[in-house]
Every structure is written in C-alpha cells, then in structure tokens.
C-alpha atoms as a PDB file:
ATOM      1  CA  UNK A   1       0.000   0.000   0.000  1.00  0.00           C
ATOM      2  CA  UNK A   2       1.306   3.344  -0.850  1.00  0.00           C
ATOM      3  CA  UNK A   3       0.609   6.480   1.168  1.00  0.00           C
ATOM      4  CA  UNK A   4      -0.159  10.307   0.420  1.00  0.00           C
ATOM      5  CA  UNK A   5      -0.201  13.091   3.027  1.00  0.00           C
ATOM      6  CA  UNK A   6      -1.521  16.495   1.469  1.00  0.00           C
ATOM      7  CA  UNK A   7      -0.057  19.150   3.480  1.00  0.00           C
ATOM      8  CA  UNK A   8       0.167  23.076   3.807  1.00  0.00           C
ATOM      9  CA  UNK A   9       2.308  25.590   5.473  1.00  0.00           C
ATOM     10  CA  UNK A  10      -1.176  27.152   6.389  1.00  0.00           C
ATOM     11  CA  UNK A  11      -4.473  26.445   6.838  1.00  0.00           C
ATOM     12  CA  UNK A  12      -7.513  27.632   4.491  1.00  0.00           C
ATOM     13  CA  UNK A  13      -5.359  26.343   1.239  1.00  0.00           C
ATOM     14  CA  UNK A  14      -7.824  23.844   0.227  1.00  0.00           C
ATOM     15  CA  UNK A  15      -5.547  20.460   1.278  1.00  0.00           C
ATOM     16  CA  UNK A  16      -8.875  18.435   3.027  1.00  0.00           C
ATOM     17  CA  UNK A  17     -10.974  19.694  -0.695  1.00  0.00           C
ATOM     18  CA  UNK A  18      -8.033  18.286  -2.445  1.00  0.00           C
ATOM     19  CA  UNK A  19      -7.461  15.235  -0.136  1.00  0.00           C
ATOM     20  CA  UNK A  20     -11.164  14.445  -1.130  1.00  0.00           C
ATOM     21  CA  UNK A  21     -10.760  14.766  -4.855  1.00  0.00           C
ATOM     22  CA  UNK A  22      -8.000  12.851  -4.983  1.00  0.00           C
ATOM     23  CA  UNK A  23      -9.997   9.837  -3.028  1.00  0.00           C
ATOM     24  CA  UNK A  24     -13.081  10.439  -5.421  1.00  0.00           C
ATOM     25  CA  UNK A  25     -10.699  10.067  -8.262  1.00  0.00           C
ATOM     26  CA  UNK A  26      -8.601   7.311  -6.652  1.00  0.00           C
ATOM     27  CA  UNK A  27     -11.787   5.133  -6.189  1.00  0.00           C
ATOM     28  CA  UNK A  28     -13.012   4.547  -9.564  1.00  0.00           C
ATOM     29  CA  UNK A  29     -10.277   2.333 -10.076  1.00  0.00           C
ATOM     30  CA  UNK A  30      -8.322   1.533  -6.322  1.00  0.00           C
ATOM     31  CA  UNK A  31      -9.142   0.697  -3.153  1.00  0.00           C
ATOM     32  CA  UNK A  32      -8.968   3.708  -1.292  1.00  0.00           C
ATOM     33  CA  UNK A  33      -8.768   4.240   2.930  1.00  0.00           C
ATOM     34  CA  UNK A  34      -8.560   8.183   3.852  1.00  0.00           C
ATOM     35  CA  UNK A  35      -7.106   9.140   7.102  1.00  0.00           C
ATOM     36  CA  UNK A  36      -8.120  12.985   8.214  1.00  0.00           C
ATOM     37  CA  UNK A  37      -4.611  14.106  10.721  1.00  0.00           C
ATOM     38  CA  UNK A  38      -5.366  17.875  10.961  1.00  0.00           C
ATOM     39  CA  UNK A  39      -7.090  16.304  14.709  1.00  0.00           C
ATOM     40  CA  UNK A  40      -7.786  20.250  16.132  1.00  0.00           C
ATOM     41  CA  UNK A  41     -10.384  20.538  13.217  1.00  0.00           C
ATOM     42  CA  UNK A  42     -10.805  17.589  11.738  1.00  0.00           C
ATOM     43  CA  UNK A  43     -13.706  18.396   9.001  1.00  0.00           C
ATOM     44  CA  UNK A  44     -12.596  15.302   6.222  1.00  0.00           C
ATOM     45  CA  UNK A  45     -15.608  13.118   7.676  1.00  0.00           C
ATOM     46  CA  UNK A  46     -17.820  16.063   6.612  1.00  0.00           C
ATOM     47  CA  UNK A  47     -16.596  16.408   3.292  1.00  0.00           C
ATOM     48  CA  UNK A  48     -16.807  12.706   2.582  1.00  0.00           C
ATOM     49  CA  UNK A  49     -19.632  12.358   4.629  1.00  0.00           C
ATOM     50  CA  UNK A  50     -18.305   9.197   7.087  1.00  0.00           C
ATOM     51  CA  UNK A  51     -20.862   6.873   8.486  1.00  0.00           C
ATOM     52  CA  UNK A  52     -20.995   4.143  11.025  1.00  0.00           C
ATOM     53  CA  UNK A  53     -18.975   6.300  12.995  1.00  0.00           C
ATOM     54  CA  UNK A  54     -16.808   3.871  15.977  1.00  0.00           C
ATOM     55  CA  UNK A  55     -15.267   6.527  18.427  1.00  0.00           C
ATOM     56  CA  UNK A  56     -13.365   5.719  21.467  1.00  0.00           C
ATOM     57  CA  UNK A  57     -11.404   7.968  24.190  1.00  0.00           C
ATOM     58  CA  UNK A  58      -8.184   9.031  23.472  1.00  0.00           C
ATOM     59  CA  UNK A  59      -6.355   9.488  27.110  1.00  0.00           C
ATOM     60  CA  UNK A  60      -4.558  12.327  27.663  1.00  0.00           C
ATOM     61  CA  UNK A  61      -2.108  13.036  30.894  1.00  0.00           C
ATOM     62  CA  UNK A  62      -2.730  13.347  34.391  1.00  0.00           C
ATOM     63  CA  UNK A  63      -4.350  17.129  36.195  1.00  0.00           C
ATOM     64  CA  UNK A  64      -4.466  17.484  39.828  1.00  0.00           C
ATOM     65  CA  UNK A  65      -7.309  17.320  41.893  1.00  0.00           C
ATOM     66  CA  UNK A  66      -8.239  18.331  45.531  1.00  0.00           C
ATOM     67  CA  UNK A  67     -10.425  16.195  47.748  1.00  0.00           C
ATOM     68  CA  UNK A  68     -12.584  18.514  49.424  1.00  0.00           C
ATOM     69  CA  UNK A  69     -13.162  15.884  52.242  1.00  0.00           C
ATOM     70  CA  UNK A  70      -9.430  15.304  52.965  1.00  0.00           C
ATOM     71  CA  UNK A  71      -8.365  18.561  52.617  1.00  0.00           C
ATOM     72  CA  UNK A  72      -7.619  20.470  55.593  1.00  0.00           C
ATOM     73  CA  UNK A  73      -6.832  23.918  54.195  1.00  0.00           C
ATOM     74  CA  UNK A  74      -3.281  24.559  54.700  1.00  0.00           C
ATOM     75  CA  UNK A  75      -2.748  26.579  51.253  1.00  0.00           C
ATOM     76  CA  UNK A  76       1.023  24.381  50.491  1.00  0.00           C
ATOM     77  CA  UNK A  77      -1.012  23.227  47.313  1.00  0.00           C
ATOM     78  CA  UNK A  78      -1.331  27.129  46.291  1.00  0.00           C
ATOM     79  CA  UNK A  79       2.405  28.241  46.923  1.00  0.00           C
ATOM     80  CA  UNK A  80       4.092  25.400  45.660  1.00  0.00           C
ATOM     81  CA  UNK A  81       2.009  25.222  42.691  1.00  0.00           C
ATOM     82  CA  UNK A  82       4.056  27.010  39.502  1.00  0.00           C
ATOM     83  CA  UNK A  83       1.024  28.080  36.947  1.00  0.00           C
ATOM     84  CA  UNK A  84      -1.079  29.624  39.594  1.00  0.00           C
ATOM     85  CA  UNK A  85      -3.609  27.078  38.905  1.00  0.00           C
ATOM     86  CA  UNK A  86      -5.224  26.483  42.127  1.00  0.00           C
ATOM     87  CA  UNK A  87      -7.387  28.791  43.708  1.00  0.00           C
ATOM     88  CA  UNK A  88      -9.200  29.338  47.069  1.00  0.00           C
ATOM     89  CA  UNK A  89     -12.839  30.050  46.796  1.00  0.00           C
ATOM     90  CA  UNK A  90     -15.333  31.959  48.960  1.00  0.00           C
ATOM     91  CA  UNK A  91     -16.234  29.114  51.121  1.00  0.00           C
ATOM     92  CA  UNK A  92     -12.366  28.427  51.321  1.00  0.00           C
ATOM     93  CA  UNK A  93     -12.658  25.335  49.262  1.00  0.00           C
ATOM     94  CA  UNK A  94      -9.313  24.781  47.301  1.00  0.00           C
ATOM     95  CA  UNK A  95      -9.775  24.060  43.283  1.00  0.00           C
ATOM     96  CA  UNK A  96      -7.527  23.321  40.339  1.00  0.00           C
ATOM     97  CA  UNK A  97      -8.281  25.036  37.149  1.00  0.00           C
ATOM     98  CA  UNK A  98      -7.950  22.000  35.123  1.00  0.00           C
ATOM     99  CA  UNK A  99      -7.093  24.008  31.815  1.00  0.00           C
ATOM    100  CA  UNK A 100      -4.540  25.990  33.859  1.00  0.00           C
ATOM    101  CA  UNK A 101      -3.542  22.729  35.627  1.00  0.00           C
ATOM    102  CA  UNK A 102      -0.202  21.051  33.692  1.00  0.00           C
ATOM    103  CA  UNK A 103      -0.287  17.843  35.326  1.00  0.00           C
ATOM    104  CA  UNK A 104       3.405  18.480  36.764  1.00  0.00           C
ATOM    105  CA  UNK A 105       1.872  16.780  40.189  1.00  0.00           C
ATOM    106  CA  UNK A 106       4.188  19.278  42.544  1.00  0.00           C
ATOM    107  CA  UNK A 107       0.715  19.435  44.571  1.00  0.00           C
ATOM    108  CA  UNK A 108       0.367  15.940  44.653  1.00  0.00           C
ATOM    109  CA  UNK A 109       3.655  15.330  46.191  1.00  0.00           C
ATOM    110  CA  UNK A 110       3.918  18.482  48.722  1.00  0.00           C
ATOM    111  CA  UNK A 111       0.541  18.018  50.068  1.00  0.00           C
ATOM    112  CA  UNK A 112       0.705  16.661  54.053  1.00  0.00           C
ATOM    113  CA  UNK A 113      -2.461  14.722  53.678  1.00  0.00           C
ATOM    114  CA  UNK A 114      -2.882  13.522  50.252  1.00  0.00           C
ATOM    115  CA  UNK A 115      -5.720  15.715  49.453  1.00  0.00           C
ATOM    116  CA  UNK A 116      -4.480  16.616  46.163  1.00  0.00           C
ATOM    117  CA  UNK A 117      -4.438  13.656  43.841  1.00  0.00           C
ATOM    118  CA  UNK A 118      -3.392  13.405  40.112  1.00  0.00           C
ATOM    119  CA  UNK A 119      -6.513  11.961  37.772  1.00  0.00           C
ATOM    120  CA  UNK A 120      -6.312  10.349  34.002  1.00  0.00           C
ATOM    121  CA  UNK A 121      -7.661  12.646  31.508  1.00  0.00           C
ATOM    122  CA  UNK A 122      -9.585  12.137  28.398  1.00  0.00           C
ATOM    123  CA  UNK A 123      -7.773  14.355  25.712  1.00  0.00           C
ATOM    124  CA  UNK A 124      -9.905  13.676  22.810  1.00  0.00           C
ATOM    125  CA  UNK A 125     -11.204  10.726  20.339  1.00  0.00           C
ATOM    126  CA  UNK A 126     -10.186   8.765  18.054  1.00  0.00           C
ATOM    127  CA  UNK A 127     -12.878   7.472  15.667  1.00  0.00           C
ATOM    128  CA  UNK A 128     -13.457   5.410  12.081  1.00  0.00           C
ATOM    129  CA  UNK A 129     -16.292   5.160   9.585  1.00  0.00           C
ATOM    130  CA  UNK A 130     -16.804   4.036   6.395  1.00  0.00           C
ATOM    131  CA  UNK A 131     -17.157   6.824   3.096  1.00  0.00           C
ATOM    132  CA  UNK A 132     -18.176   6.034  -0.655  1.00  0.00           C
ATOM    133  CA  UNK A 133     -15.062   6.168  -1.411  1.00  0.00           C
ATOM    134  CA  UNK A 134     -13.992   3.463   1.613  1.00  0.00           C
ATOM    135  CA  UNK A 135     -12.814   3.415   5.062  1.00  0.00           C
ATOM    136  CA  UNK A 136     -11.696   6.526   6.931  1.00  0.00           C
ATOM    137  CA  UNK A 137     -10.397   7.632  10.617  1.00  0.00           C
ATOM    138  CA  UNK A 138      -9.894  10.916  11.955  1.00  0.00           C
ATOM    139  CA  UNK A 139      -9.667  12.120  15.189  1.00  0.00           C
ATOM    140  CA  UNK A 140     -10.876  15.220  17.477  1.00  0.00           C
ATOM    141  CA  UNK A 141      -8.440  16.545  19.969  1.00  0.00           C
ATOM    142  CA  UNK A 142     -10.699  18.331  22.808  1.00  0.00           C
ATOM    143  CA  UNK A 143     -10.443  22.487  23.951  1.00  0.00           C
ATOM    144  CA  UNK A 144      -7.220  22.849  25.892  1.00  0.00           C
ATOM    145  CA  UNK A 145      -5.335  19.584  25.005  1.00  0.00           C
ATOM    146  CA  UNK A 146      -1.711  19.366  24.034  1.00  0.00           C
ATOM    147  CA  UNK A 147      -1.592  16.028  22.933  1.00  0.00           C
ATOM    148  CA  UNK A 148      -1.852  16.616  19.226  1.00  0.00           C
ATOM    149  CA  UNK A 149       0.985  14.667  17.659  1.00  0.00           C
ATOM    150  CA  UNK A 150       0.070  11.514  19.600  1.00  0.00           C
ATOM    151  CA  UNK A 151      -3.641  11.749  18.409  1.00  0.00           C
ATOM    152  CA  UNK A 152      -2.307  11.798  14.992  1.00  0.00           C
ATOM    153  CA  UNK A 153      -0.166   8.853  15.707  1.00  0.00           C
ATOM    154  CA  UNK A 154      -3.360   6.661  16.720  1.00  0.00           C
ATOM    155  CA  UNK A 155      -5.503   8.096  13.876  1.00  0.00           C
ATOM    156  CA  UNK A 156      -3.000   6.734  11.548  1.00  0.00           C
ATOM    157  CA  UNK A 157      -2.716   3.491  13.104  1.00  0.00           C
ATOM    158  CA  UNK A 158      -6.387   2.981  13.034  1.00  0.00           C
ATOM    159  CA  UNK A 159      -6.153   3.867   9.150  1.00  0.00           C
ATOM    160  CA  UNK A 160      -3.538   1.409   8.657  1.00  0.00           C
ATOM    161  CA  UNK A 161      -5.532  -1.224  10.302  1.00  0.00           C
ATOM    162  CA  UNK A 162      -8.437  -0.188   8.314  1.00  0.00           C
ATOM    163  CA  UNK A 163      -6.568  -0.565   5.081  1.00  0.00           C
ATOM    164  CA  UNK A 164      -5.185  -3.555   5.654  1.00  0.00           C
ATOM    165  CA  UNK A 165      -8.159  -4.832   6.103  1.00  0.00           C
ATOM    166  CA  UNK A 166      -9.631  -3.205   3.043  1.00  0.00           C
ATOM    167  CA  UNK A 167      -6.850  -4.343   1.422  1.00  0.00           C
ATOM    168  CA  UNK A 168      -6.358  -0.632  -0.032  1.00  0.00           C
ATOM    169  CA  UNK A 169      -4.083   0.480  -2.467  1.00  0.00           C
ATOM    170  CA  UNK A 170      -3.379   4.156  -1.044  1.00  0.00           C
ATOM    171  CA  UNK A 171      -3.939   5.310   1.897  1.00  0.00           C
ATOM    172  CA  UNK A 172      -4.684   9.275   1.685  1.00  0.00           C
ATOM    173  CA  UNK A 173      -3.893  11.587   4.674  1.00  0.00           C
ATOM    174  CA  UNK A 174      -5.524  14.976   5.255  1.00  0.00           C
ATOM    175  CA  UNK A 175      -2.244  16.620   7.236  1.00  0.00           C
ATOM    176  CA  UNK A 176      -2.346  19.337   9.620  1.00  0.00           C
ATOM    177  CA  UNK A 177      -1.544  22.571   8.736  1.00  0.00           C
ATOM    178  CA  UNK A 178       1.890  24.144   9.595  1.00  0.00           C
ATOM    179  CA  UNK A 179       5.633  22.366   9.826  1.00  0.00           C
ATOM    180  CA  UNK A 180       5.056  20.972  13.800  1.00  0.00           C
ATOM    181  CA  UNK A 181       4.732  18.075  15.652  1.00  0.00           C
ATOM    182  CA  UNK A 182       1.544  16.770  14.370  1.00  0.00           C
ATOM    183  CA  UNK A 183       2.216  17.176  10.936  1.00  0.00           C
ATOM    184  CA  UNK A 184       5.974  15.061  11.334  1.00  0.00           C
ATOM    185  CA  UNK A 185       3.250  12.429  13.290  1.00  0.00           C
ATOM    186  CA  UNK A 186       1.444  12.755   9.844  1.00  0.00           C
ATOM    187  CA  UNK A 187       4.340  12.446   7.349  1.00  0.00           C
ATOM    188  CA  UNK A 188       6.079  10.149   9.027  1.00  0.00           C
ATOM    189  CA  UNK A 189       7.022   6.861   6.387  1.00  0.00           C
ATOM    190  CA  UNK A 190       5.008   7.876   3.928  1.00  0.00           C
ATOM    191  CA  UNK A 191       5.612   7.593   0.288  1.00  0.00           C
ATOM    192  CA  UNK A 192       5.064  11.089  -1.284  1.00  0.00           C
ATOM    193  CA  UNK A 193       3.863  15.000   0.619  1.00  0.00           C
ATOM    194  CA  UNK A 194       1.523  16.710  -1.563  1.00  0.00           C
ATOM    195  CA  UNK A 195       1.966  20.444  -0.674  1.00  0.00           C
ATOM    196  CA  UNK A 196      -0.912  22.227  -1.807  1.00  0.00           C
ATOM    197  CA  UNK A 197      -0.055  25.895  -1.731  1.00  0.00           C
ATOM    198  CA  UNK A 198      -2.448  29.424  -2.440  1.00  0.00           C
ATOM    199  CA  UNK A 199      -1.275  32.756  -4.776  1.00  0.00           C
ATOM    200  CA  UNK A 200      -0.228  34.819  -1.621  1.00  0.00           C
ATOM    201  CA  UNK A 201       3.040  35.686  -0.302  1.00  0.00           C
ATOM    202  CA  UNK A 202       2.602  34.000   3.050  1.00  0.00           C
ATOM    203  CA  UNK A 203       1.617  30.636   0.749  1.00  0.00           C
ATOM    204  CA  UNK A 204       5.013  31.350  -0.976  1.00  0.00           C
ATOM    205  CA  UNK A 205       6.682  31.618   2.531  1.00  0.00           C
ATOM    206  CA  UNK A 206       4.539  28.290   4.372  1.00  0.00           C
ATOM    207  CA  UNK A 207       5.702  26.448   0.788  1.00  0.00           C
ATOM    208  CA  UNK A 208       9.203  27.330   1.607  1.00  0.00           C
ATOM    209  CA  UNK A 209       9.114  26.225   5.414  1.00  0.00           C
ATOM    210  CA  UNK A 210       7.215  22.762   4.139  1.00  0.00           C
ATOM    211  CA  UNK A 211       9.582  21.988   1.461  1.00  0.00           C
ATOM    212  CA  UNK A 212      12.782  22.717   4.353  1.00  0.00           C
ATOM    213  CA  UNK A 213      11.111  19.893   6.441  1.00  0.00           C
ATOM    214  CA  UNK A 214      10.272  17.843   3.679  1.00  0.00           C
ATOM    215  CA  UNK A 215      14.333  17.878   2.766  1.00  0.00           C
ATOM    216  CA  UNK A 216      15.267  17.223   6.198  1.00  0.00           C
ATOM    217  CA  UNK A 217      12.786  14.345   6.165  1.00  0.00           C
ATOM    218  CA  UNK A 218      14.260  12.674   2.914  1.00  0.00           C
ATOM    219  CA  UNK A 219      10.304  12.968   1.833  1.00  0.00           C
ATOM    220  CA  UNK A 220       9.667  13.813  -1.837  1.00  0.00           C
ATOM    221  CA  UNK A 221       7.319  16.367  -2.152  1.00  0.00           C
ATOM    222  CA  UNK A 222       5.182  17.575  -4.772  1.00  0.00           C
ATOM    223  CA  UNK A 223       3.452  21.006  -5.379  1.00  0.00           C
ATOM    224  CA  UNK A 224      -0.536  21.596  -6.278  1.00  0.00           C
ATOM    225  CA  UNK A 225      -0.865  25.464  -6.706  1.00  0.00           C
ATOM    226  CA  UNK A 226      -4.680  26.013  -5.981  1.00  0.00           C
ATOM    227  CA  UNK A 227      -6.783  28.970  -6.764  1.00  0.00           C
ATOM    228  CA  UNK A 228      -4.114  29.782  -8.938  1.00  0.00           C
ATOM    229  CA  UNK A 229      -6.661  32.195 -11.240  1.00  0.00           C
ATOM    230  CA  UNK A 230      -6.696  34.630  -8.131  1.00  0.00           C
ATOM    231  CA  UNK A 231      -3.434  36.488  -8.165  1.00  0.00           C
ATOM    232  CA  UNK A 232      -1.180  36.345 -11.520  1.00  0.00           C
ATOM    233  CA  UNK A 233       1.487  37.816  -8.971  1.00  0.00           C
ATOM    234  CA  UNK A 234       1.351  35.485  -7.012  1.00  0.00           C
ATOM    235  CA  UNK A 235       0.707  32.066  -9.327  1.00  0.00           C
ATOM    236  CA  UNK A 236       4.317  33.339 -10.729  1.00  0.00           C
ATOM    237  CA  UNK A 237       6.039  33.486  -7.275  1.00  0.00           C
ATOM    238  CA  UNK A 238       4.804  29.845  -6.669  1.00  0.00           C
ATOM    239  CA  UNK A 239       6.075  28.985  -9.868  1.00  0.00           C
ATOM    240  CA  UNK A 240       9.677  30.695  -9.381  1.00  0.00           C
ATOM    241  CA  UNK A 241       9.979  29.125  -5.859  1.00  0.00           C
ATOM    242  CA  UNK A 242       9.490  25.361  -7.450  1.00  0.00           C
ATOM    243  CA  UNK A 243      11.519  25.997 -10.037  1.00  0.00           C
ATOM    244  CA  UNK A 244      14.459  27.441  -7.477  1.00  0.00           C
ATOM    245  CA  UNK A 245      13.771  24.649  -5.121  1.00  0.00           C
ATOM    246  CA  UNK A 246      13.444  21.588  -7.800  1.00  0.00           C
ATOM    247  CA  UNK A 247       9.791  20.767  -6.632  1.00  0.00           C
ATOM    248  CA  UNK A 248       7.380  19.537  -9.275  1.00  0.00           C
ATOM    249  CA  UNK A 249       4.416  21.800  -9.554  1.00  0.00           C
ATOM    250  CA  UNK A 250       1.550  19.002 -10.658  1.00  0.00           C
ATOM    251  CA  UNK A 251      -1.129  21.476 -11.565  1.00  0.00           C
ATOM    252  CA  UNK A 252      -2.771  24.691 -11.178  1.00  0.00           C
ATOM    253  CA  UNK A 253      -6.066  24.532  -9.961  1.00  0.00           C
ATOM    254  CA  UNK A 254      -8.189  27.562 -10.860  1.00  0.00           C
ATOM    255  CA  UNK A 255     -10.837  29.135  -8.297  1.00  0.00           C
ATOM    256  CA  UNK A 256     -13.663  27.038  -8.577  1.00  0.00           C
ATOM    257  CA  UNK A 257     -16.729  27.759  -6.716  1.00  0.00           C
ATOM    258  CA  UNK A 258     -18.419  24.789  -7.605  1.00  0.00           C
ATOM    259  CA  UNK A 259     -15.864  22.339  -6.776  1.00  0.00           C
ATOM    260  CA  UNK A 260     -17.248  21.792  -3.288  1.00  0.00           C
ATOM    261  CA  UNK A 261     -20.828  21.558  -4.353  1.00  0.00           C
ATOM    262  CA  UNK A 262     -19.543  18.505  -6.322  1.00  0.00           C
ATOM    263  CA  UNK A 263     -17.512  17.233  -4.067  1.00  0.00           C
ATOM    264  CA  UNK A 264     -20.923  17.446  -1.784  1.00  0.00           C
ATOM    265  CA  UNK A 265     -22.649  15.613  -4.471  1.00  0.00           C
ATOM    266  CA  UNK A 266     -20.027  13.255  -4.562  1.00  0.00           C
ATOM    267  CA  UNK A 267     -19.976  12.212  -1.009  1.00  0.00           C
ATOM    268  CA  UNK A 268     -23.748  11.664  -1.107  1.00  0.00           C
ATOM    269  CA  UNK A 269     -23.042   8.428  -3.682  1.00  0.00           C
ATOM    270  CA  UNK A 270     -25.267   9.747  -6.239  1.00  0.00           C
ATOM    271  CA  UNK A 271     -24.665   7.848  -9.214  1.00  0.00           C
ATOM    272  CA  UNK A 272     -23.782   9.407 -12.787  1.00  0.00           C
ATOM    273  CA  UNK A 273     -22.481  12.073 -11.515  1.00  0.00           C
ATOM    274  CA  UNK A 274     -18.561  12.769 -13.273  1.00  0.00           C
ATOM    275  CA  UNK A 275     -15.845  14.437 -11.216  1.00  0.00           C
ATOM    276  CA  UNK A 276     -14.736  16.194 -14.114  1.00  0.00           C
ATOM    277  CA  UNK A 277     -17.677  18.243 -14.633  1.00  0.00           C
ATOM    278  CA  UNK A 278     -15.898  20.626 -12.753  1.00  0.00           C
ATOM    279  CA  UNK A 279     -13.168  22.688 -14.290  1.00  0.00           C
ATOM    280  CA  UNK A 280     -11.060  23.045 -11.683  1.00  0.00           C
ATOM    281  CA  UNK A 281     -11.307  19.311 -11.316  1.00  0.00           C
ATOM    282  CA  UNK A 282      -9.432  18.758 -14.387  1.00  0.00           C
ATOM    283  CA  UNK A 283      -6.315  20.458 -13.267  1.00  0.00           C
ATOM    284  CA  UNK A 284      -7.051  17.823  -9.574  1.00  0.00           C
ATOM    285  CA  UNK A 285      -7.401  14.926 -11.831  1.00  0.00           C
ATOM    286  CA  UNK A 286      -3.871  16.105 -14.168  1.00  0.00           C
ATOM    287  CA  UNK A 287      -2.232  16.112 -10.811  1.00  0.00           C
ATOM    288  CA  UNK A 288      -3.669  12.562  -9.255  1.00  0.00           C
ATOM    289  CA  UNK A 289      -2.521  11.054 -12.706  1.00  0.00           C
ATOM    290  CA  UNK A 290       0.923  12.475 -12.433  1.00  0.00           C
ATOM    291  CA  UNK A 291       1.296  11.062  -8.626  1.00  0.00           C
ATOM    292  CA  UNK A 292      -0.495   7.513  -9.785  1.00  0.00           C
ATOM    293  CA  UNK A 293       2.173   7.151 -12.248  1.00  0.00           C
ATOM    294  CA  UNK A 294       5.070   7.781  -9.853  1.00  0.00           C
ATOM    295  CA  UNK A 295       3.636   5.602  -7.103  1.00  0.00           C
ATOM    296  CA  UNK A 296       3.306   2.666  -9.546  1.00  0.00           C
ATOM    297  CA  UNK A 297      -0.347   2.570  -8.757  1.00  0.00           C
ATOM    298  CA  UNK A 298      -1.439   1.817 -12.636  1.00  0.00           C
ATOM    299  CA  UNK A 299      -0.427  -1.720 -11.978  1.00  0.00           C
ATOM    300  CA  UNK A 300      -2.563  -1.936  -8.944  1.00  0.00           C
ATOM    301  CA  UNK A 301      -5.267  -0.194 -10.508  1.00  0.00           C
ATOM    302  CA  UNK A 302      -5.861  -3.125 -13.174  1.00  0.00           C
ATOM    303  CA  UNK A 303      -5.459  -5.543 -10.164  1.00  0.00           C
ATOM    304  CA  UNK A 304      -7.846  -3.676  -8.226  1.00  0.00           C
ATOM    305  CA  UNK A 305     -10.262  -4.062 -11.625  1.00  0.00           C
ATOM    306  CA  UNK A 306      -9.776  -8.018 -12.056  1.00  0.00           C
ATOM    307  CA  UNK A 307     -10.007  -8.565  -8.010  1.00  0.00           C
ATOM    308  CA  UNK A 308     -13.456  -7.232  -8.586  1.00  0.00           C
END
C-alpha cells in the first residue's frame, strides 16, 4: 500500500478539498482508505460524509485534583504550585483550574495529607467510519489539550488497520496545517507529501518552510498550486519558488466555486455524476494522474479491476 499526506504551510489552502478529490478520483479504479490528521479541526468526515462512525477515548495526561473531604486547608497546594492554577474560593474550598492545571503533580507530592491527587484525563477521540469512497479515521483533539501529535499517531494506526483490512491500495492523509509536531506524526514513512499551496506571499513563505522539512525528512514532495486564477502575482512566485527549489508543480487549480458543491454531491453516492464536470477538477485529476504514475499505482489499478 502506498501512502499520500496532502499538506500546507497554512491552513484555508484547500488540502482536506483536495485530499477528497484525490480519493473520489482514486476510487473509480483503487481501493482507497482516507485518514483525516489535521485532529484540532478535523472536518474530512464532513466532506466525505463518514458513516458508522466507531469513536473511542483518546487518554490524555494526568491534572491534579483536591479532595474537598481530605483537605484540611493549609494553602502548600497554592504556593508550591508554579502556573497559579489552584485557587481558594469563597467558602475556602481549594480548586484546580484544570485548563490551567499542567499535570506536573508538585501538589500531589507536597501536600501533608494527600488531598491533592493526580486523575487520568480524556484528551480527545479517536474514531473510524466508512465513506463512498472506503474506510476513513480521523480524530478530534478536545479544547485545551496538548496532545496533538500523539492523536495523529493513533488516527493513523487505526487507518492502517483499516486498510489492511480493506486491502487498499493508497492510503490518503488529510495533514495538519503548519511544519510541527503533528504534521511530522502525519508524514512520518510515507511515500510522497503533496503540498498544496495558495497565490499569496505567506503561501510562498509556508511552501518554503514545508519543502525545508520535507528535505530534512528525505520525503519527496510535490506542489498543487490552488486557486491559482486569483493572483497572476502570485501564481508566478509559486512557480519561481518550485523551479528554485526543484519541486514539481503538478497542476494549477483555478478558483472554482463549484468544486465543493460537487464534491458534496459526490460524497452523497449519487450515481452518474462525473468528477470532471468541474473545471477546476481537471487540473485535480492532471495532478492525481501524475502522482499515480510515480507511485506505480497503474499496476494496482488493473489488479484492483480483475479482483473485482
């Protein structure tokens, strides 16, 4: 099976409407498993519309907590603790603020009766499905949490499980945006990045800063330049920055306001419907053909068609 993470320096570049074209397209001749890593807004389920959701609780670390039955009221728990995260209240009851609290358990240790305890946390979920266009996980990471990179890790071990299962082809990844942890969880032994980058000077500069990691990964990386129609100015900058960094630009995807209303379509499994009657899906399509040929996936696609 070979995998595909579509990335950005940014958000708002169109990498999740992309990472859903490319399944749509993939489908009609593969066996396709989507995996959605951008976990603080995770919105690939919606644009592929998953079903049969399974969710379960992805743990997070430890925050204190302060038996009000135990507790005697000294106040060691309040000067001892470093992010001013407990606080006495009117009826001199001691609290942690549990989105203040970072689970460094100083409390736990200093306090004389064991009043203040450490608890398990649930940081967010981890959850699969099935789409028309096959099996998918994503995951939510909940307000507060700092646990993003290991989310990622579990929502692509879920995928991979699903896949192998599925017996898929490609596995497509929605990455996060940005160059950090979660989206080095995302990349991480995959087979190609997908970089899909906007007309704008700050797309030129998030390009730049995803093709640096991308080098320092060893990870081949390939450019989609979307709403390219939007700033001439800016399509050229794109274009001069792949050219001075050797990155193949796959294809220039004009503004297209009814791409997503397709895609909608798409996700709803009406039948007849042709991802090409889109213009800008033309351009998506030039650029999944160019990335099927260099992943070897023709081969697999005729398999895929005599397996049934």
């Amino acid at each position: 099976m070979k995998s595909v993470v579509v990335a950005s320096g940014k958000g708002g570049t169109g990498k999740t409407t992309m990472t859903a074209a490319f399944a749509h397209l993939a489908a009609r001749r593969l066996r396709v498993t989507v995996a959605d890593a951008d976990v603080e807004a995770s919105n690939l389920s919606l644009a592929l519309h998953v079903r049969d959701l399974s969710c379960e609780a992805f743990p997070g670390g430890s925050k204190g907590a302060i038996d009000v039955d135990v507790c005697t009221g000294c106040g060691l728990c309040v000067r001892v603790c470093r992010f001013d995260a407990i606080t006495r209240g009117p009826s001199g009851v001691y609290r942690i603020d549990p989105f203040a609290c970072e689970g460094c358990g100083r409390c736990a240790f200093e306090c004389p009766v064991g009043a203040a305890v450490m608890t398990p946390t649930t940081a967010g979920e981890a959850c699969t499905g099935q789409s028309v266009t096959g099996p998918a996980a994503f995951g939510q990471l909940g307000p507060g949490e700092d646990l993003s990179g290991k989310l990622v890790t579990e929502v692509r071990r879920l995928a991979a499980d699903a896949a192998e299962r599925h017996h898929s082809d490609v596995l497509f990844i929605d990455g996060p945006p940005g160059i950090g942890c979660p989206l080095i969880a995302a990349v991480a032994s995959t087979d190609l990045l997908v970089a899909v980058a906007e007309p704008t000077v700050s797309g030129a500069h998030d390009l730049e800063r995803l093709a640096d990691l991308a080098a320092r990964l060893r990870l081949p990386m390939r450019v989609v330049l979307n709403k390219a129609d939007l700033s001439e100015d800016g399509a050229a900058r794109i274009r001069r920055l792949c050219v001075s960094r050797g990155l193949a630009l796959l294809a220039e995807v004009p503004f297209e306001p009814t791409l997503a209303v397709l895609l909608e379509t798409l996700a709803e499994g009406t039948e007849g419907i042709s991802v090409e009657r889109a213009s800008g899906l033309t351009e998506v399509a030039k650029a999944w053909a160019a990335i099927e040929r260099e992943l070897g996936l023709g081969e697999r696609a005729q398999e895929s068609l005599i397996r049934g």
